[in-house]
N, C-alpha and C. Protein backbone atom coordinates (compact mmCIF):
# COMPACT_ATOMS: atom_id res chain seq x y z
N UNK A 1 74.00 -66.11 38.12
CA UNK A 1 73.31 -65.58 36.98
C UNK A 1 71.83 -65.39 37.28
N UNK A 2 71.39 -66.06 38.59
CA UNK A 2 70.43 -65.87 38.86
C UNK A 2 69.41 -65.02 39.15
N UNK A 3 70.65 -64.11 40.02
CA UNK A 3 70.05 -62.24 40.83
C UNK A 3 71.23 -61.59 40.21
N UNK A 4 71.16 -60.84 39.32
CA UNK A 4 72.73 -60.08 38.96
C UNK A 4 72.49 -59.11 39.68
N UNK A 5 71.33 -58.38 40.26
CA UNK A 5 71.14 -57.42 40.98
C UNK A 5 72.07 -57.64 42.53
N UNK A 6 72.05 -58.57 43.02
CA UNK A 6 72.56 -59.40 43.98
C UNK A 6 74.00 -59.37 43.97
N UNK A 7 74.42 -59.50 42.88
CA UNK A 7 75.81 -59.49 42.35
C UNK A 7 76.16 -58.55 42.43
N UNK A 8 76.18 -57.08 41.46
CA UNK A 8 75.62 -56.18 41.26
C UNK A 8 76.32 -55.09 42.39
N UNK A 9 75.45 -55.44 43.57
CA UNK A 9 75.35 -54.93 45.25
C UNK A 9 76.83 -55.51 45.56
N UNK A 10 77.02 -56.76 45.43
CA UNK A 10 78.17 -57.47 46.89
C UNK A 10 79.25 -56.96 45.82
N UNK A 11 79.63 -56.63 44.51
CA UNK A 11 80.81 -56.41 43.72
C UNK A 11 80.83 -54.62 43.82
N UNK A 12 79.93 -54.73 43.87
CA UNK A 12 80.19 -52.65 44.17
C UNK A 12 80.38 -52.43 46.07
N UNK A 13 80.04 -53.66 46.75
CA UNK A 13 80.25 -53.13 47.93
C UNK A 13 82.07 -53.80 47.96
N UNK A 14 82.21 -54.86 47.28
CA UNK A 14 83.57 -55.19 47.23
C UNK A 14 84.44 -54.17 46.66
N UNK A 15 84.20 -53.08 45.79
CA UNK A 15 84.91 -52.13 44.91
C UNK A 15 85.28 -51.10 46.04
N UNK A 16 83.82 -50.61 46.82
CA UNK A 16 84.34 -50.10 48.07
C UNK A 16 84.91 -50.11 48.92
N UNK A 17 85.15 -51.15 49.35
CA UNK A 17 86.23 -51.64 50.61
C UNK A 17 87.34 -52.04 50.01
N UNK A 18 87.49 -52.08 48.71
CA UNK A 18 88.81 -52.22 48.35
C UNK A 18 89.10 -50.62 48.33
N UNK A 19 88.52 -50.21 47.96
CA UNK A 19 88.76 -48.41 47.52
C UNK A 19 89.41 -48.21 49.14
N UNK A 20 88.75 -48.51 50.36
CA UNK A 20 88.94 -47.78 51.26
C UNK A 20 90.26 -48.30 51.84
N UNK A 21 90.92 -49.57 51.44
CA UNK A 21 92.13 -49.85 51.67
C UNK A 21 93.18 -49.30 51.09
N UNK A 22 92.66 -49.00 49.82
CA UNK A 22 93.73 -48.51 49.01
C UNK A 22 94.09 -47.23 49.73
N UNK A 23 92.90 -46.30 49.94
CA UNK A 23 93.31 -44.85 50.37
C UNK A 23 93.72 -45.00 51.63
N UNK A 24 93.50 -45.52 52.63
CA UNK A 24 94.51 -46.27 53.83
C UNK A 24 95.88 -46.28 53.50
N UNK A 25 96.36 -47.13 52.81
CA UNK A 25 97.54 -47.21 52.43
C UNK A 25 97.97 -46.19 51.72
N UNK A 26 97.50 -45.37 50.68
CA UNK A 26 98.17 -44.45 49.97
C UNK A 26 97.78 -42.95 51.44
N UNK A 27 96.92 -43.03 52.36
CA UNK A 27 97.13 -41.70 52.97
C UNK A 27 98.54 -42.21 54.04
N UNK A 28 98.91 -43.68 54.36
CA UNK A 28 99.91 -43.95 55.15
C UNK A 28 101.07 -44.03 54.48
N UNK A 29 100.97 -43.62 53.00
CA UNK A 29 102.46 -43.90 52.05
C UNK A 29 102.88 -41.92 52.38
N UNK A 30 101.45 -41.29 52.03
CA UNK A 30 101.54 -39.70 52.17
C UNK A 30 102.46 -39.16 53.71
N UNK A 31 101.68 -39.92 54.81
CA UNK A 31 101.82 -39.49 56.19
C UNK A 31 103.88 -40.04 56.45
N UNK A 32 103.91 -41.05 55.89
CA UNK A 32 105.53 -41.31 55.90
C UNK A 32 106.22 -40.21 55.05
N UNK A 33 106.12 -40.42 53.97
CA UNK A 33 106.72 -39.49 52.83
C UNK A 33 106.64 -37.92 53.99
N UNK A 34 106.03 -37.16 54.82
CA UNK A 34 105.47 -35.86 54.85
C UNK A 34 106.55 -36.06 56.30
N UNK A 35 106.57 -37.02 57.12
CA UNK A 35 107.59 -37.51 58.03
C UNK A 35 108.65 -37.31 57.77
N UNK A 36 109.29 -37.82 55.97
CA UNK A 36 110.37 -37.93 56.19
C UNK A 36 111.08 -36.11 55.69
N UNK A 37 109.95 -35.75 54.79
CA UNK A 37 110.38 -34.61 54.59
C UNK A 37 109.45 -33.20 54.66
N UNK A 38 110.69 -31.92 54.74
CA UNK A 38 109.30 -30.90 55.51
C UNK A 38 108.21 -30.27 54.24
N UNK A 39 106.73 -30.29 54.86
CA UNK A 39 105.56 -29.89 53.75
C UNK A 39 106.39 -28.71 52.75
N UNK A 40 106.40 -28.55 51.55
CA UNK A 40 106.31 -27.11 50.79
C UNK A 40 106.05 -26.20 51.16
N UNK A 41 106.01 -24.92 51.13
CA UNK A 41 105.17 -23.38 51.66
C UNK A 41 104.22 -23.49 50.61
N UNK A 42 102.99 -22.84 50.70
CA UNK A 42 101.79 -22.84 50.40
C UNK A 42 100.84 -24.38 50.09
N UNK A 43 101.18 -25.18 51.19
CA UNK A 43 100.09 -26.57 51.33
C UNK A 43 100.25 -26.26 52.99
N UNK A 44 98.85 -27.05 53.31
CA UNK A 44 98.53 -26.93 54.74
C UNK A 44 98.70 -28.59 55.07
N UNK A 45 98.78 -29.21 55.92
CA UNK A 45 98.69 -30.50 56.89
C UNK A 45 97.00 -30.29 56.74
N UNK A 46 95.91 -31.60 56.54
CA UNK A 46 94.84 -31.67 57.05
C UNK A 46 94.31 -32.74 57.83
N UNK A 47 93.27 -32.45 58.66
CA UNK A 47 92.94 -33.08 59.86
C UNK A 47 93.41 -34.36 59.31
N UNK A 48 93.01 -35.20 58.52
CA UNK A 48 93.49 -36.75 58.44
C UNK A 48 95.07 -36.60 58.35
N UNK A 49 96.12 -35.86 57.96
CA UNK A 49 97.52 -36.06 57.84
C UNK A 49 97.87 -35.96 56.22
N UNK A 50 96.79 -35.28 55.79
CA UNK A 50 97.15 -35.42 54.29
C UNK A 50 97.29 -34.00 53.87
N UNK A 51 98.34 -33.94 53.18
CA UNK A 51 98.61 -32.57 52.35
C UNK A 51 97.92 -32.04 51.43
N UNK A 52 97.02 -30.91 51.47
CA UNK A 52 95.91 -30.53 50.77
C UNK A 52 96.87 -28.92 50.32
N UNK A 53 96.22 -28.78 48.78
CA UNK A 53 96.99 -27.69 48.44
C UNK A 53 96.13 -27.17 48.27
N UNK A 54 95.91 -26.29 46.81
CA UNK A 54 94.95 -25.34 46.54
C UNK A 54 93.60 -26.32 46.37
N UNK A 55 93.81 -27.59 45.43
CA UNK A 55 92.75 -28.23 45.47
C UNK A 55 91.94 -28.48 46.34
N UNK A 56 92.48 -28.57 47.65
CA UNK A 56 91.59 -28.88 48.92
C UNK A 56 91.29 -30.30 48.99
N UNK A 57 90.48 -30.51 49.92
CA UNK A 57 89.29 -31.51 49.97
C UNK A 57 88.90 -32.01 48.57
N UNK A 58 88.16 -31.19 47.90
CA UNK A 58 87.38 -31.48 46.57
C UNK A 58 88.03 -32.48 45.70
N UNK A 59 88.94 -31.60 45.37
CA UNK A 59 90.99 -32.35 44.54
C UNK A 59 91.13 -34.16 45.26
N UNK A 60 90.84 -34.03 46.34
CA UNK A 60 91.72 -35.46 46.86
C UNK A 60 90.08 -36.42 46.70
N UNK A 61 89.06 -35.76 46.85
CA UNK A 61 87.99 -36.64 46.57
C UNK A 61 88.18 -37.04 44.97
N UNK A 62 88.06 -36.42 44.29
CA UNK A 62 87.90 -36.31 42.97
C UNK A 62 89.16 -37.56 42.30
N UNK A 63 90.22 -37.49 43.16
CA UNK A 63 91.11 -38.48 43.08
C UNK A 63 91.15 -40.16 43.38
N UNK A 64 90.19 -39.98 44.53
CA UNK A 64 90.10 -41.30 45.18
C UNK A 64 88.88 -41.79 44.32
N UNK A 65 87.91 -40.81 43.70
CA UNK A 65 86.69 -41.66 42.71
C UNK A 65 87.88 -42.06 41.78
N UNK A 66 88.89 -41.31 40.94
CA UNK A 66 89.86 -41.57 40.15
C UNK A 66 89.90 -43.28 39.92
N UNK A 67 90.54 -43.18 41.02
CA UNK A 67 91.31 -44.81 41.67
C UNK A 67 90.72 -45.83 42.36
N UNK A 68 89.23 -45.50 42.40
CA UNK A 68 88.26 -47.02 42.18
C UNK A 68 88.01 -47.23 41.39
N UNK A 69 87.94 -46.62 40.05
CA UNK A 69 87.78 -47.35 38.89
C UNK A 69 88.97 -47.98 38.44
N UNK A 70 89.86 -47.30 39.01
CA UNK A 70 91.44 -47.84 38.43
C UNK A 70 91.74 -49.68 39.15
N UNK A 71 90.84 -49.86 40.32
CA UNK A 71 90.74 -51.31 40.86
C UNK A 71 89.98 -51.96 40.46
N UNK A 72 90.98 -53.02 39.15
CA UNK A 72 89.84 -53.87 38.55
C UNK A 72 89.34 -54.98 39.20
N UNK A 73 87.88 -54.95 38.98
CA UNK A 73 87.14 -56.38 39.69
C UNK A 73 86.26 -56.98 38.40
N UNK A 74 86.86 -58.44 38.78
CA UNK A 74 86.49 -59.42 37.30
C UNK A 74 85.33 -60.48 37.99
N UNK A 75 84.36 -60.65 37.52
CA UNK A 75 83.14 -61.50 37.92
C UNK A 75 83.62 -62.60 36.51
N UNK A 76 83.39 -63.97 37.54
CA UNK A 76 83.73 -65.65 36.86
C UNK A 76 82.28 -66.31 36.71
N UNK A 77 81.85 -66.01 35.55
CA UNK A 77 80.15 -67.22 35.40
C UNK A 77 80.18 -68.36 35.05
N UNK A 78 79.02 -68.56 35.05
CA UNK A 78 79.17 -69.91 34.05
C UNK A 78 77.33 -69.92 33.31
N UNK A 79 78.04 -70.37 31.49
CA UNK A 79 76.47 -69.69 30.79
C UNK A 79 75.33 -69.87 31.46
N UNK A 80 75.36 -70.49 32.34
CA UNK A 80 73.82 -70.62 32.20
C UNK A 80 73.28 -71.33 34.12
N UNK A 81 72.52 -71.62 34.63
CA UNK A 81 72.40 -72.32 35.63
C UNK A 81 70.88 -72.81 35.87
N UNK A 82 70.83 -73.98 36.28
CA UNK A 82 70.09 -75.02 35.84
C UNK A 82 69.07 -74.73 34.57
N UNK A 83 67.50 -73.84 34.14
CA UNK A 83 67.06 -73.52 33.39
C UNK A 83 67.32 -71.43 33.12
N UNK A 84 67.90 -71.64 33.77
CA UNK A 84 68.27 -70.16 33.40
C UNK A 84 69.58 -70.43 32.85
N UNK A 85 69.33 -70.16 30.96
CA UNK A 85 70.71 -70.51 30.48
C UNK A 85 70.52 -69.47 29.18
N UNK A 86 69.73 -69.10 28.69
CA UNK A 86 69.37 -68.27 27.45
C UNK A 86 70.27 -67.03 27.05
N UNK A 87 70.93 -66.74 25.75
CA UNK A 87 71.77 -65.44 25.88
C UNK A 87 71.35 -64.49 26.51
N UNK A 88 70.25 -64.23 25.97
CA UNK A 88 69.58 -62.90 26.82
C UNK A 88 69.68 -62.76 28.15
N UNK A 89 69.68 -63.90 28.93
CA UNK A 89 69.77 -64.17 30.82
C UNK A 89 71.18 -63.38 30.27
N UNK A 90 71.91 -64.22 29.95
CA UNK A 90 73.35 -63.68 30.23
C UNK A 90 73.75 -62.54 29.67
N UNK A 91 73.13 -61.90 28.66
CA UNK A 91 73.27 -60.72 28.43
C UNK A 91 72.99 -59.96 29.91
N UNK A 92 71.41 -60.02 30.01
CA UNK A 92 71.16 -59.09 31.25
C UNK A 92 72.18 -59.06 32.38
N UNK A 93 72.21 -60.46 33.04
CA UNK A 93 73.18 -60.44 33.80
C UNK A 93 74.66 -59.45 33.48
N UNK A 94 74.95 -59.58 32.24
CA UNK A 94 76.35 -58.76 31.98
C UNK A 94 75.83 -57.24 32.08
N UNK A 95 74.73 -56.68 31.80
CA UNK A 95 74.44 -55.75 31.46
C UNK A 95 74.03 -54.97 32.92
N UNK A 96 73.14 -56.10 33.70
CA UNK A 96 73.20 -55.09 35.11
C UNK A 96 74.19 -55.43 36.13
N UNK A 97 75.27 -56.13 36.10
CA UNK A 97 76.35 -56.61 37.08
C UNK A 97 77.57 -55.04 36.51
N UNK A 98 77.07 -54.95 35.45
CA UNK A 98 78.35 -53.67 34.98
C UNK A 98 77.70 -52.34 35.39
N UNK A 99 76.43 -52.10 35.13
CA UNK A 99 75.69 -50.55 35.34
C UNK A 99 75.61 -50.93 36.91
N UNK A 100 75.78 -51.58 37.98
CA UNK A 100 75.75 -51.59 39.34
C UNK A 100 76.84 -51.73 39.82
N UNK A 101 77.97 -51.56 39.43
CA UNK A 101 79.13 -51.50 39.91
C UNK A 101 80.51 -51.37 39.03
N UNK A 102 81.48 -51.26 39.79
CA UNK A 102 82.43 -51.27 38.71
C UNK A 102 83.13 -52.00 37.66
N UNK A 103 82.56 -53.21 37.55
CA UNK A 103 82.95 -54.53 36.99
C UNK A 103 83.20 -54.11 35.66
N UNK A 104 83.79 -54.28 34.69
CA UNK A 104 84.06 -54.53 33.28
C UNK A 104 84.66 -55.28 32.27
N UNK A 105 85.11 -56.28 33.69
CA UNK A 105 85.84 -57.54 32.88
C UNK A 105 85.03 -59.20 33.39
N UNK A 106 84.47 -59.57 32.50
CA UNK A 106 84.06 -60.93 32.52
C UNK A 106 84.50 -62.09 32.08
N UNK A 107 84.31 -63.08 32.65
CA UNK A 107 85.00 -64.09 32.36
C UNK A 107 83.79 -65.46 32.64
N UNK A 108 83.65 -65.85 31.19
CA UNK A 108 82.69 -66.75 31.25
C UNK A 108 82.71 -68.08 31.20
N UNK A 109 82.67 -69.43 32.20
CA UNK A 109 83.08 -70.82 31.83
C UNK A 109 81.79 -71.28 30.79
N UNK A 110 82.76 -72.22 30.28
CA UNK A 110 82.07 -72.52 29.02
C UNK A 110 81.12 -73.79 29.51
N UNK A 111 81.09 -73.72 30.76
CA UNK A 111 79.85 -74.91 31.03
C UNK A 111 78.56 -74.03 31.62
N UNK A 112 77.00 -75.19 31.83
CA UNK A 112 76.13 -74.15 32.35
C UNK A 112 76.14 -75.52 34.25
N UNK A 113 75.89 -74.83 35.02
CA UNK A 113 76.03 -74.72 36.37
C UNK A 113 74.55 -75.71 36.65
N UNK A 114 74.76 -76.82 37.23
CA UNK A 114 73.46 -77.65 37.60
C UNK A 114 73.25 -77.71 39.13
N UNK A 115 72.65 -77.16 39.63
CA UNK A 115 72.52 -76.84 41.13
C UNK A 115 71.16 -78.16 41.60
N UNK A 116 70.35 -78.20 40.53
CA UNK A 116 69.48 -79.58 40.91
C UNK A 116 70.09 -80.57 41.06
N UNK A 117 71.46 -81.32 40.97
CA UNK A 117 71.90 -82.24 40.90
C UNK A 117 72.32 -83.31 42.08
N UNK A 118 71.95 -84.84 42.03
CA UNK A 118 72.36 -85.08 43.08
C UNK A 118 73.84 -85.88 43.09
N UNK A 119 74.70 -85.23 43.79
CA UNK A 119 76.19 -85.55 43.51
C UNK A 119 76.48 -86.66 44.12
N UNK A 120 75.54 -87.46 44.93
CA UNK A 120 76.02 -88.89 45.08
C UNK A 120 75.77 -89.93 43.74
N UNK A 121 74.97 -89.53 42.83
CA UNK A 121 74.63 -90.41 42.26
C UNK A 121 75.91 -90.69 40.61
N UNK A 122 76.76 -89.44 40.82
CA UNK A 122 77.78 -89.23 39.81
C UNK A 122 77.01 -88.09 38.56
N UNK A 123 77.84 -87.78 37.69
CA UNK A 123 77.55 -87.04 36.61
C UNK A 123 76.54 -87.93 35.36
N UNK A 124 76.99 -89.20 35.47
CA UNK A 124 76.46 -90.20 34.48
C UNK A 124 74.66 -90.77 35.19
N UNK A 125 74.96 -90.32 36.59
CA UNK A 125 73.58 -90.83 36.98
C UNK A 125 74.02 -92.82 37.39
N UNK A 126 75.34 -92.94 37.52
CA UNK A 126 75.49 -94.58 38.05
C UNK A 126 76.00 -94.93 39.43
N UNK A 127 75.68 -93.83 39.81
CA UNK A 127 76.04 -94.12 41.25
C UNK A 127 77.68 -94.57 41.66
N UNK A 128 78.16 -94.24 42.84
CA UNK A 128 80.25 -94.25 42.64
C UNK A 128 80.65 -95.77 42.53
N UNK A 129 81.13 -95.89 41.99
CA UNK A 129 81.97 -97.75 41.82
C UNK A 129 82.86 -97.77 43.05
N UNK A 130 83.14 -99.41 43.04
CA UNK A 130 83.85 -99.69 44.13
C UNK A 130 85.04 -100.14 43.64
N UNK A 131 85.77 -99.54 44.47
CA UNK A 131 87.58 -99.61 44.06
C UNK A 131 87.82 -101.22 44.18
C-alpha cells in the first residue's frame, strides 16, 4: 500500500506475460487445428502460422487486446501498513493499482500490516514461553 505505483508496474507487467502465454497457446491450439485440417479458400497462412482472413493483422491484434482484459488479476492488501493506514491511502492505492493496469478485483484483509515489528518478542510484546 505503500508504492501502488510499484504495484501498478509489476501487475500490468504480470497481465503481460500472462497475455503472451495465452496467445502462445491459443496460436499453438490454431497451428494444430490448421494441421489437422486444410485452410478455407480465401484465408492466407501467416508468417507466425496463423490464419489471417480479411481482417489481417489488425483483426488478430485487436483480439489479443480483447483477451488481456479477459485475464483476471486480483491484488490481496491489507488496510493499512504500519502508519500508512487512512481510507484515502487505500482509496489511492485502489485507484492507481486499477488506472495502471488491468486489475479490477480487490481483495482486502481486514487487518493493517506491521512491518516495524519485532517478531521475537511475540505479538503481546512477552517474549516466546518455554514449553
Amino acid at each position: 500500500m505503500m508504492h501502488p505505483e510499484l504495484v501498478a508496474r509489476c501487475m500490468a507487467a504480470m497481465g503481460e506475460a500472462l497475455q503472451r502465454v495465452a496467445d502462445e497457446q491459443h496460436n499453438k491450439q490454431q497451428q494444430q487445428q490448421q494441421q489437422q485440417q486444410q485452410i478455407p479458400q480465401g484465408q492466407t497462412q501467416g508468417a507466425g502460422g496463423s490464419v489471417e482472413g480479411a481482417g489481417g493483422a489488425a483483426g488478430a491484434a485487436g483480439a489479443g487486446a480483447e483477451r488481456a482484459r479477459a485475464i483476471p488479476l486480483t491484488v490481496k492488501c491489507r488496510l493499512g501498513v504500519d502508519e500508512v493506514d487512512s481510507y484515502e491511502q487505500l482509496v489511492r492505492f485502489v485507484r492507481v493499482v486499477s488506472e495502471g493496469s488491468h486489475v479490477r478485483h480487490f481483495v482486502v484483509h481486514s487487518r493493517k500490516a506491521f512491518l516495524n515489528v519485532s517478531w521475537g518478542r511475540g505479538r503481546m510484546g512477552g517474549g516466546r514461553r518455554a514449553m
